[in-house]
Each structure stands twice: as C-alpha cells, then as structure tokens.
N, C-alpha and C. Protein backbone atom coordinates (compact mmCIF):
# COMPACT_ATOMS: atom_id res chain seq x y z
N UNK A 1 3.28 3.65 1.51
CA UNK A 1 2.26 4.24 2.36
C UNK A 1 1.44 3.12 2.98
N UNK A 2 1.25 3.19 4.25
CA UNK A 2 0.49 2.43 4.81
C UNK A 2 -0.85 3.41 5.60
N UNK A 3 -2.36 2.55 4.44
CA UNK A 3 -3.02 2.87 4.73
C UNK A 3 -4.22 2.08 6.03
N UNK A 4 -4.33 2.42 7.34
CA UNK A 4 -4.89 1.89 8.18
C UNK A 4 -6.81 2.41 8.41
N UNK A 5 -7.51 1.66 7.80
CA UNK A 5 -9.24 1.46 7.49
C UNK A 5 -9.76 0.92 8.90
N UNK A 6 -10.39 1.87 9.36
CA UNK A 6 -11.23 1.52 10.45
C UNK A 6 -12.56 1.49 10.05
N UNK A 7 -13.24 1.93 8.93
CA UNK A 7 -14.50 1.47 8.81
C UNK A 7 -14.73 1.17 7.14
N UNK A 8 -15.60 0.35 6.42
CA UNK A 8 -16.36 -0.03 5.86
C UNK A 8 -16.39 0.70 4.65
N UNK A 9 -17.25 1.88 5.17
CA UNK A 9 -17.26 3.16 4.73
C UNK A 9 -15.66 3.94 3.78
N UNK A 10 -15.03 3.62 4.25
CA UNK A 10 -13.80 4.58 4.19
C UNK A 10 -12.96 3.86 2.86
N UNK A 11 -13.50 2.46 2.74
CA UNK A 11 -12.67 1.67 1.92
C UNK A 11 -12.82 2.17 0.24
N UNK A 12 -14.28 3.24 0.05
CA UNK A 12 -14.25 3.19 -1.25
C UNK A 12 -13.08 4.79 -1.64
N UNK A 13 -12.80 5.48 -0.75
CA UNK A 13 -11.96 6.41 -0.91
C UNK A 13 -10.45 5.73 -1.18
N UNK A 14 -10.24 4.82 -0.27
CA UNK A 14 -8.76 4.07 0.25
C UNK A 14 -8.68 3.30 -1.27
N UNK A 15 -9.81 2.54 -1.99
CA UNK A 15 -9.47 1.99 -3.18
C UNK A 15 -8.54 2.79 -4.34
N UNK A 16 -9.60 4.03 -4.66
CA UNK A 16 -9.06 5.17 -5.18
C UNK A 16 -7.86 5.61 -4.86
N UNK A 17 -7.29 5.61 -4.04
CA UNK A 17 -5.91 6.41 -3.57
C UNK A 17 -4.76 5.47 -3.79
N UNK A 18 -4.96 3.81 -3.23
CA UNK A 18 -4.02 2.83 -2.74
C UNK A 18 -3.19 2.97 -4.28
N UNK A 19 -2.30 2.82 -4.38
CA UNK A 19 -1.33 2.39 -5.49
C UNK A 19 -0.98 0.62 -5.19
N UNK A 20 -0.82 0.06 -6.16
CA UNK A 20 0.07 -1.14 -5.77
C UNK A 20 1.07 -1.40 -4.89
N UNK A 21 2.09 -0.53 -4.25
CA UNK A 21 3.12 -0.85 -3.56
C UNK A 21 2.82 -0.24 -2.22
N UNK A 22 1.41 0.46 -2.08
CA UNK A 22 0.93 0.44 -0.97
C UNK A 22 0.39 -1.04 -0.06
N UNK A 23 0.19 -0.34 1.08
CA UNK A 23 -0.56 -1.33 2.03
C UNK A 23 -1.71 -1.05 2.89
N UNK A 24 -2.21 -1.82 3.13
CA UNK A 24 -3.45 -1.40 3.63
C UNK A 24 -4.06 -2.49 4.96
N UNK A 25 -4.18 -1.85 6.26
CA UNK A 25 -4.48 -2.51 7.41
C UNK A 25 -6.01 -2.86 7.63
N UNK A 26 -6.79 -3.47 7.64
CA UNK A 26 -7.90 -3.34 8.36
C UNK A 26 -8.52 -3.46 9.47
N UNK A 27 -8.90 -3.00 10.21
CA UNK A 27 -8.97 -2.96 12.23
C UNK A 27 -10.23 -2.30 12.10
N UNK A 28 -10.91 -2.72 13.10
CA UNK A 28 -12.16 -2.13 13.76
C UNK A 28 -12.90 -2.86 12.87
N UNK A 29 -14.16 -2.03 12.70
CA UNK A 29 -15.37 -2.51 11.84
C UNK A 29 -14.87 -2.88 10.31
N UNK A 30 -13.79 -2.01 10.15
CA UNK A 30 -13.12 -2.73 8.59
C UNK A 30 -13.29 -3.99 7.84
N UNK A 31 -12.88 -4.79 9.21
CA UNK A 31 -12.42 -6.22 8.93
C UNK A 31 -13.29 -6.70 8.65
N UNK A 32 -14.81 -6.60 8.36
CA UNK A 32 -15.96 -7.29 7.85
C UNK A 32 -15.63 -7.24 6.36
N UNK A 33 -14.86 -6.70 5.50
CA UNK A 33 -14.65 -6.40 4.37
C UNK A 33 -13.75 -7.47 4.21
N UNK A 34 -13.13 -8.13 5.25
CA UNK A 34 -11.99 -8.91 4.72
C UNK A 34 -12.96 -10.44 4.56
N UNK A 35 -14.13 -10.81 4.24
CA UNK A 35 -15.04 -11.89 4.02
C UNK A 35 -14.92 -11.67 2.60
N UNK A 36 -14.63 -13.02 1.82
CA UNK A 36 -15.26 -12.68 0.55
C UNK A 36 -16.46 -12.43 -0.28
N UNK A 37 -17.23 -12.67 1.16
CA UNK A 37 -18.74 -12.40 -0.02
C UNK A 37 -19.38 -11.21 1.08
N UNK A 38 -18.42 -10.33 1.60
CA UNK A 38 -18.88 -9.11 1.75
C UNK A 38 -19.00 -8.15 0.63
N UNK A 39 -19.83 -7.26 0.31
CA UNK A 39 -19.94 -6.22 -0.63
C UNK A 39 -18.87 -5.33 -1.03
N UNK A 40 -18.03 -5.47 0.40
CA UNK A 40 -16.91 -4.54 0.28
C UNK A 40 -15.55 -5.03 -0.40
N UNK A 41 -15.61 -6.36 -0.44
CA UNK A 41 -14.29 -7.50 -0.68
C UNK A 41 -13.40 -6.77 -2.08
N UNK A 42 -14.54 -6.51 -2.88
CA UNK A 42 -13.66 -6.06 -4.10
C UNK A 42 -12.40 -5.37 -3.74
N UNK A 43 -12.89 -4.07 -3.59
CA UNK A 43 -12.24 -3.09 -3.03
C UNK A 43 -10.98 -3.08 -2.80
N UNK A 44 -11.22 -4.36 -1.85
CA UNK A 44 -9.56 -5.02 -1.11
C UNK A 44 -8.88 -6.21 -2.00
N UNK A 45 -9.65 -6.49 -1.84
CA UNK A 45 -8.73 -7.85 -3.18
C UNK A 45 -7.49 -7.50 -3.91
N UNK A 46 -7.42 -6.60 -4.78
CA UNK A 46 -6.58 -6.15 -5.67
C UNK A 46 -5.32 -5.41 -4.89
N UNK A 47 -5.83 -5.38 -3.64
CA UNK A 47 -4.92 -4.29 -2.90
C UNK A 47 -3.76 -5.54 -1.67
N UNK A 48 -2.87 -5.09 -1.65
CA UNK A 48 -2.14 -5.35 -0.28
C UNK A 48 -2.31 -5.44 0.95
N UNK A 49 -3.45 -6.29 1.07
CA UNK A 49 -4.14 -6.16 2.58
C UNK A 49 -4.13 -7.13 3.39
N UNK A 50 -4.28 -6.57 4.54
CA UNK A 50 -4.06 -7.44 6.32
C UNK A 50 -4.88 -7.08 6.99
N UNK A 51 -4.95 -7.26 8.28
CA UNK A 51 -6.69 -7.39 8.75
C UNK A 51 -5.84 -7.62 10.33
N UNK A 52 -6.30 -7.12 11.45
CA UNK A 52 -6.11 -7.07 12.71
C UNK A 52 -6.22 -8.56 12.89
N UNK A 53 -5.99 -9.35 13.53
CA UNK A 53 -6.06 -10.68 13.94
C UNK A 53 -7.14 -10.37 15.44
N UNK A 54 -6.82 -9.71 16.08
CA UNK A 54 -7.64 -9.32 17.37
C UNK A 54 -8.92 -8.88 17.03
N UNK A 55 -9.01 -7.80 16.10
CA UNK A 55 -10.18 -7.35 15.85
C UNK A 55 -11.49 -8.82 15.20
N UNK A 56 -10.76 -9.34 14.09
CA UNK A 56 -11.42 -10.51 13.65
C UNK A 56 -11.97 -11.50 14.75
N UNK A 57 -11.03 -11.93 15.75
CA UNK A 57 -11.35 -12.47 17.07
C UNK A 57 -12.62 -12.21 17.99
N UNK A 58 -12.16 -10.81 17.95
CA UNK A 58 -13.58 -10.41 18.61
C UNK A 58 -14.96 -10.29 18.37
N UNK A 59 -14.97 -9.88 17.01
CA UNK A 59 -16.24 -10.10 16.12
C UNK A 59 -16.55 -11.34 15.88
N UNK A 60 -15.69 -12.24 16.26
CA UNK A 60 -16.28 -13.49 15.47
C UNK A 60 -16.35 -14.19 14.27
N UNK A 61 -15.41 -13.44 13.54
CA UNK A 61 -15.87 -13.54 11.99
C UNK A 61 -14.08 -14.54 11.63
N UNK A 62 -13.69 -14.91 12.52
CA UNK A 62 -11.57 -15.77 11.96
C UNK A 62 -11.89 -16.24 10.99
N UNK A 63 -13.11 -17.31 10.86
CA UNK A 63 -13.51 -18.67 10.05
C UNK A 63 -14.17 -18.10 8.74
N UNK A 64 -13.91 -16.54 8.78
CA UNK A 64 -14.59 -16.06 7.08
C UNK A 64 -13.58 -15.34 6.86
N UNK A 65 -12.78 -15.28 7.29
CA UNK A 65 -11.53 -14.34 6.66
C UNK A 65 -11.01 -14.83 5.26
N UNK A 66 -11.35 -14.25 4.37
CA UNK A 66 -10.81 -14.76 2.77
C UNK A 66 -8.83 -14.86 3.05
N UNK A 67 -8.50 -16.33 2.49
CA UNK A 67 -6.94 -16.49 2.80
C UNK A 67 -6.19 -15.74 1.54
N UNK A 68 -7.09 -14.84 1.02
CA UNK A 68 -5.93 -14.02 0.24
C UNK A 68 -5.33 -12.96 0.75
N UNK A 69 -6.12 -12.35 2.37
CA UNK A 69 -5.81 -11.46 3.35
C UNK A 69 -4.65 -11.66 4.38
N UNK A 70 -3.74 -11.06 4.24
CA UNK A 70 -3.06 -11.97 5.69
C UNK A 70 -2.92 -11.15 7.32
N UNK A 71 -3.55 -11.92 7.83
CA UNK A 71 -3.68 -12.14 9.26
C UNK A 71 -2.49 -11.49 10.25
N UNK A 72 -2.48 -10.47 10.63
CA UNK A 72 -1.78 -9.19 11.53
C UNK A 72 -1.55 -9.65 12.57
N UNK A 73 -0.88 -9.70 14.38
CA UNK A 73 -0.83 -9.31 15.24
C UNK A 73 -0.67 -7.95 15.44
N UNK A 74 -0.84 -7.95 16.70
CA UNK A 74 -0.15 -6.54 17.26
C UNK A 74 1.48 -6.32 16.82
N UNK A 75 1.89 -6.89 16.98
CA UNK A 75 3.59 -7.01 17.03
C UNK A 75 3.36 -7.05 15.27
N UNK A 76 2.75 -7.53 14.43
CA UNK A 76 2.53 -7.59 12.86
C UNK A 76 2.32 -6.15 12.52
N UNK A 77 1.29 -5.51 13.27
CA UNK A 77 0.69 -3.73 13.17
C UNK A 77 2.16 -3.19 13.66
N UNK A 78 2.40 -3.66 14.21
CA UNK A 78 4.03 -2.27 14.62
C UNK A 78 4.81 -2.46 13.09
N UNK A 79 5.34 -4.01 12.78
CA UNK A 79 6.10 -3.91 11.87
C UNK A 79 5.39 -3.12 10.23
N UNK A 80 4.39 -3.16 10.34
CA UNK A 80 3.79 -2.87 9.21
C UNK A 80 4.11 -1.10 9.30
N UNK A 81 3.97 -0.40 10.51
CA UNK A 81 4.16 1.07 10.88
C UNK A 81 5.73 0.97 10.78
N UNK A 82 6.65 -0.03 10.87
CA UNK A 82 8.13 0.25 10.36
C UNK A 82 8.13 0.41 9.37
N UNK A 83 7.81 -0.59 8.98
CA UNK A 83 7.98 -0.93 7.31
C UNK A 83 7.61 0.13 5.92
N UNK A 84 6.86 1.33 6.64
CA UNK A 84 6.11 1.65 5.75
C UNK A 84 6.38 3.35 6.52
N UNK A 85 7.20 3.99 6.38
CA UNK A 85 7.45 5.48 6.56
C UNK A 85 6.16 6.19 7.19
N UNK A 86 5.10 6.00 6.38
CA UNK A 86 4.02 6.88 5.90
C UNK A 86 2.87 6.71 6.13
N UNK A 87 1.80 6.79 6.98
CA UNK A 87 1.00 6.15 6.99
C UNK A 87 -0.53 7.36 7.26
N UNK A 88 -1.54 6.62 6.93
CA UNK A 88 -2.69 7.27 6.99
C UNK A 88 -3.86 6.21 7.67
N UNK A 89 -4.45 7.19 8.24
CA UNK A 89 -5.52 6.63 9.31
C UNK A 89 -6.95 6.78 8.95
N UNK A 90 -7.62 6.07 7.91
CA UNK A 90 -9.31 6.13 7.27
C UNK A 90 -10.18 5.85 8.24
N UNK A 91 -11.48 7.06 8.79
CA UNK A 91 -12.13 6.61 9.68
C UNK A 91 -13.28 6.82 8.93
C-alpha cells in the first residue's frame, strides 16, 4: 500500500495504519515532517518514507531533509504508484 500525506495533520492516523511493507509519500505541506527535529519526524522514521523532491524545493526546506528519507521525483512518484497496487491519499 502506498500511502500518499499531504498534510502534517494526517500523519498521526497514517502512523497507525502503515504496516512495515508499506510506503509512504510525503508532498505538499507533509514534507515539513521530513526535518528531523520537526515534531512530526517520529511518526515517519520507523516508516518507509519519501518526500516530493519538488515540494521540498519550493518550501525551501532540501538542506533539512533528514537522509534517512529518500528524495522522490516526479518520474520517482509514478514509479512508487507502479510499484505499489494500492494506494491512499491522506489530506
């Protein structure tokens, strides 16, 4: 299952649900979670997670991206929607 987090908010439901062999995208306002000394970091840590590369860009935030996250393109977001049958959209 690939779970795709557009906000902040949504991550403490997505913790609860994610299984290990899930995955988990972060885009939009999400990606502030992908800092490690955001509040939200826990959350994701333990989990299988990637982070929009564009979205990070735009906010400003590339140079806090914790390197235990790995770094998406667009063309990265399609394969991740192959890769993964199933997917759900957290807003």
């Amino acid at each position: 299952m690939l779970h795709i987090v557009k906000t902040v908010q949504a991550l403490e439901d997505v913790s609860r649900v994610a299984t290990e062999t899930d995955k988990v995208l972060l885009v939009e306002q999400a990606v502030y979670a992908a800092n490690s000394q955001h509040v939200a970091f826990p959350r994701v840590k333990g989990l299988n997670t990637s982070v929009l590369e564009a979205d990070i860009e735009a906010r400003g935030i590339a140079n806090r991206i914790s390197p235990s996250i790995v770094r998406v393109d667009f063309e990265g977001f399609v394969e991740l929607t192959v890769e993964e049958p199933n997917s759900v959209t957290w807003e």
